[in-house]
Protein backbone atom coordinates (compact mmCIF):
# COMPACT_ATOMS: atom_id res chain seq x y z
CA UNK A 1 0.00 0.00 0.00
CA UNK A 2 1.44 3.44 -0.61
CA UNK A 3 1.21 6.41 1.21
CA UNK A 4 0.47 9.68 0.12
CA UNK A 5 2.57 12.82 2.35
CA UNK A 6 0.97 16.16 1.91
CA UNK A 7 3.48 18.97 2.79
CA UNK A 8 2.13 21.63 5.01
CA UNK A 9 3.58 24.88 6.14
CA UNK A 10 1.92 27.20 8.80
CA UNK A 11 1.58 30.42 9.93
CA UNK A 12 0.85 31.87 13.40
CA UNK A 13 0.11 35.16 14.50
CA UNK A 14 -0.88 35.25 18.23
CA UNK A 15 -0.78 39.19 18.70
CA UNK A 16 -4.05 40.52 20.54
CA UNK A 17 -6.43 43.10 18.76
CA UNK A 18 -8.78 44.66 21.47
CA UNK A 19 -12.60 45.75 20.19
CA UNK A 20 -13.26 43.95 17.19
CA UNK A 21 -16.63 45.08 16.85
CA UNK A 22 -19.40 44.77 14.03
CA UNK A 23 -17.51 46.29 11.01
CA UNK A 24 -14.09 45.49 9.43
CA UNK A 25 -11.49 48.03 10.87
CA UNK A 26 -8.12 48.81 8.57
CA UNK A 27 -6.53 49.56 11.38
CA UNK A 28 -7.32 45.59 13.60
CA UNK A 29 -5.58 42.89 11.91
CA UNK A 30 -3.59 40.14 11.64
CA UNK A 31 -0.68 40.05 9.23
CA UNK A 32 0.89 36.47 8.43
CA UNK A 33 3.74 35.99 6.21
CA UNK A 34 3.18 32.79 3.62
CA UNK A 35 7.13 32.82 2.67
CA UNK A 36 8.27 31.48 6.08
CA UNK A 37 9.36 27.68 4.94
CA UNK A 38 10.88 25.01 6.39
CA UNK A 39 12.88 23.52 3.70
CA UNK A 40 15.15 24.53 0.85
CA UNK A 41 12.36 25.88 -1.29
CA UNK A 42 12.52 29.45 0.47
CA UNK A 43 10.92 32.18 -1.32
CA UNK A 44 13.41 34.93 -1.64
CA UNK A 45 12.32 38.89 -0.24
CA UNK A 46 10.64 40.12 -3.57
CA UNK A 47 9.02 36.99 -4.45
CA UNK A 48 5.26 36.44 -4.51
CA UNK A 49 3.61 34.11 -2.55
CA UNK A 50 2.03 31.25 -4.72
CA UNK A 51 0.61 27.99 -3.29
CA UNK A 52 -2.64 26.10 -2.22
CA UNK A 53 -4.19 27.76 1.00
CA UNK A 54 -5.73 25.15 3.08
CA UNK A 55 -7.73 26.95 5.76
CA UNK A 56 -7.63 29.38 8.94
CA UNK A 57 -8.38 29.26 12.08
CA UNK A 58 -9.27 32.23 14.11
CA UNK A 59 -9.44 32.41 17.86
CA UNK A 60 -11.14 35.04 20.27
CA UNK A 61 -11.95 36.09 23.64
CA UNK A 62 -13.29 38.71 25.95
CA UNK A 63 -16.86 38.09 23.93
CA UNK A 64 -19.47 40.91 25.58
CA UNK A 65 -22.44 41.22 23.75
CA UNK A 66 -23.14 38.44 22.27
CA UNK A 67 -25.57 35.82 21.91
CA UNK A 68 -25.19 31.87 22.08
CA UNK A 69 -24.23 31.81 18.33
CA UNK A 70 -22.38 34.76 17.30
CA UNK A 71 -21.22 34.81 13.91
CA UNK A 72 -17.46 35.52 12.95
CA UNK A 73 -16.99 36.82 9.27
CA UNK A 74 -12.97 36.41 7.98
CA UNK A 75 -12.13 38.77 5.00
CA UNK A 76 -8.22 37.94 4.23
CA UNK A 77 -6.70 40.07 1.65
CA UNK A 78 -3.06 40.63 0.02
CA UNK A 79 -3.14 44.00 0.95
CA UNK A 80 -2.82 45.65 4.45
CA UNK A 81 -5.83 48.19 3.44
CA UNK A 82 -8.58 45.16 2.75
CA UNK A 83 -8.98 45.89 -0.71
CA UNK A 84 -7.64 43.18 -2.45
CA UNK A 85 -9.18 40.20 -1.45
CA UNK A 86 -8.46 36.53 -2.48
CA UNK A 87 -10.69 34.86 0.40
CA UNK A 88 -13.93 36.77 0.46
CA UNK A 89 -15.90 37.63 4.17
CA UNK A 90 -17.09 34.35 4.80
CA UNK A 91 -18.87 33.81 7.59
CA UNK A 92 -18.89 31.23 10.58
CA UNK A 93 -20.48 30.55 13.72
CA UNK A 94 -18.10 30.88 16.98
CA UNK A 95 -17.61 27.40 18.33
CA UNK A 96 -18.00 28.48 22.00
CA UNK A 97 -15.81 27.14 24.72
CA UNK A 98 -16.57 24.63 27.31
CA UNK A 99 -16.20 26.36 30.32
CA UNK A 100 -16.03 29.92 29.15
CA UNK A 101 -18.62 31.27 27.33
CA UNK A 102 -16.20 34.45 26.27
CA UNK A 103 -13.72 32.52 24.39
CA UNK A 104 -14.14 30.52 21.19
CA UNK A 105 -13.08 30.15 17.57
CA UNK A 106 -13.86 29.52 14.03
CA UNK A 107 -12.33 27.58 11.57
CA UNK A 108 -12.44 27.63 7.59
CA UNK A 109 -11.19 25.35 4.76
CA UNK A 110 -10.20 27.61 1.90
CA UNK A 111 -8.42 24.41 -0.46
CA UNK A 112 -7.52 26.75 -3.70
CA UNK A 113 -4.51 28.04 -4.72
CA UNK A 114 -3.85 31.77 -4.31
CA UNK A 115 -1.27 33.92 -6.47
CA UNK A 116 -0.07 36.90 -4.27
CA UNK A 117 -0.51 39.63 -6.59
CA UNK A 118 2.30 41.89 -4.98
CA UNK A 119 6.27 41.20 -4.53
CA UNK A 120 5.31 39.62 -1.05
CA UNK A 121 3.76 36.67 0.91
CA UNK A 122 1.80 38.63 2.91
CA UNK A 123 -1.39 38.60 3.85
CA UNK A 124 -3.71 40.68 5.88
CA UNK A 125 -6.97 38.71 7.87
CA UNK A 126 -10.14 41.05 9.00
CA UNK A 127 -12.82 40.08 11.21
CA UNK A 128 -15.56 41.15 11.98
CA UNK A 129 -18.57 39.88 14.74
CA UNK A 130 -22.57 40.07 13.87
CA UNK A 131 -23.12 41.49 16.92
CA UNK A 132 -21.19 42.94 20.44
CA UNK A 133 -17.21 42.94 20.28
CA UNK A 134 -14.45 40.40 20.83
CA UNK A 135 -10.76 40.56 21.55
CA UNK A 136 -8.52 38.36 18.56
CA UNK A 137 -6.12 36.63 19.73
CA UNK A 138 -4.91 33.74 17.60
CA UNK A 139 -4.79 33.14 13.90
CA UNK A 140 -3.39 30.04 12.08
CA UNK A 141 -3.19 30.35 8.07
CA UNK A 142 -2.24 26.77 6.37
CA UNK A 143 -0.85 26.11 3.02
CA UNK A 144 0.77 23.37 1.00
């Protein structure tokens, strides 16, 4: 029987980004860079970033205002002011946590490859709640 390796990098981002509220803000994001490898096959500085996105996960706390479902819409873009955007707002329903009912996260399978359209392998994610505010903390991008 064979078996079949998929090759996945990853990107973390755990800075905090207070008052995420019900409308995408330029200035509350989280910026990942998709050129961070771990083998020979390094992108050099003013490459573009070109590979098959798997998914993101996005994690949040300090939820006030919210309901027991609250909706999280992702908007990631390859530009830091939101207007280019190669993974449209989707949106998701916060997976509440067990014992705290002000932390949670959303996940979402993206599976397409993505041409950075700039010298860069950066990319910008935006959220935004249906309702009350959140804190961001944690953001995973995956690729292959």
């Amino acid at each position: 029987m064979a078996t079949i390796k998929v090759k996945r990098d990853f990107s973390v981002v755990t800075q905090h980004v207070a008052n995420i509220g019900t409308s995408y803000d330029v200035a509350k994001y989280h910026k990942h860079d998709l050129t961070i490898k771990t083998s020979a096959d390094e992108l050099s500085f003013n490459e573009s970033f070109f590979g098959e996105v798997a998914g993101f996960y996005v994690y949040v706390d300090t939820m006030n205002g919210v309901s027991s479902k609250p909706t999280l819409t992702l908007k990631v873009t390859m530009d830091e002011q939101g207007d280019y955007s190669f993974f449209p707002s989707t949106e998701a329903e916060i997976d509440i946590g067990i014992t705290t009912s002000t932390k949670g996260s959303a996940v979402y399978e993206f599976k397409l490859p993505m041409k950075q359209l700039f010298k860069t392998g950066d990319v910008w994610m935006f959220i935004k709640l249906d309702q009350g505010n959140c804190r961001l903390t944690d953001t995973i991008v995956v690729w292959g």
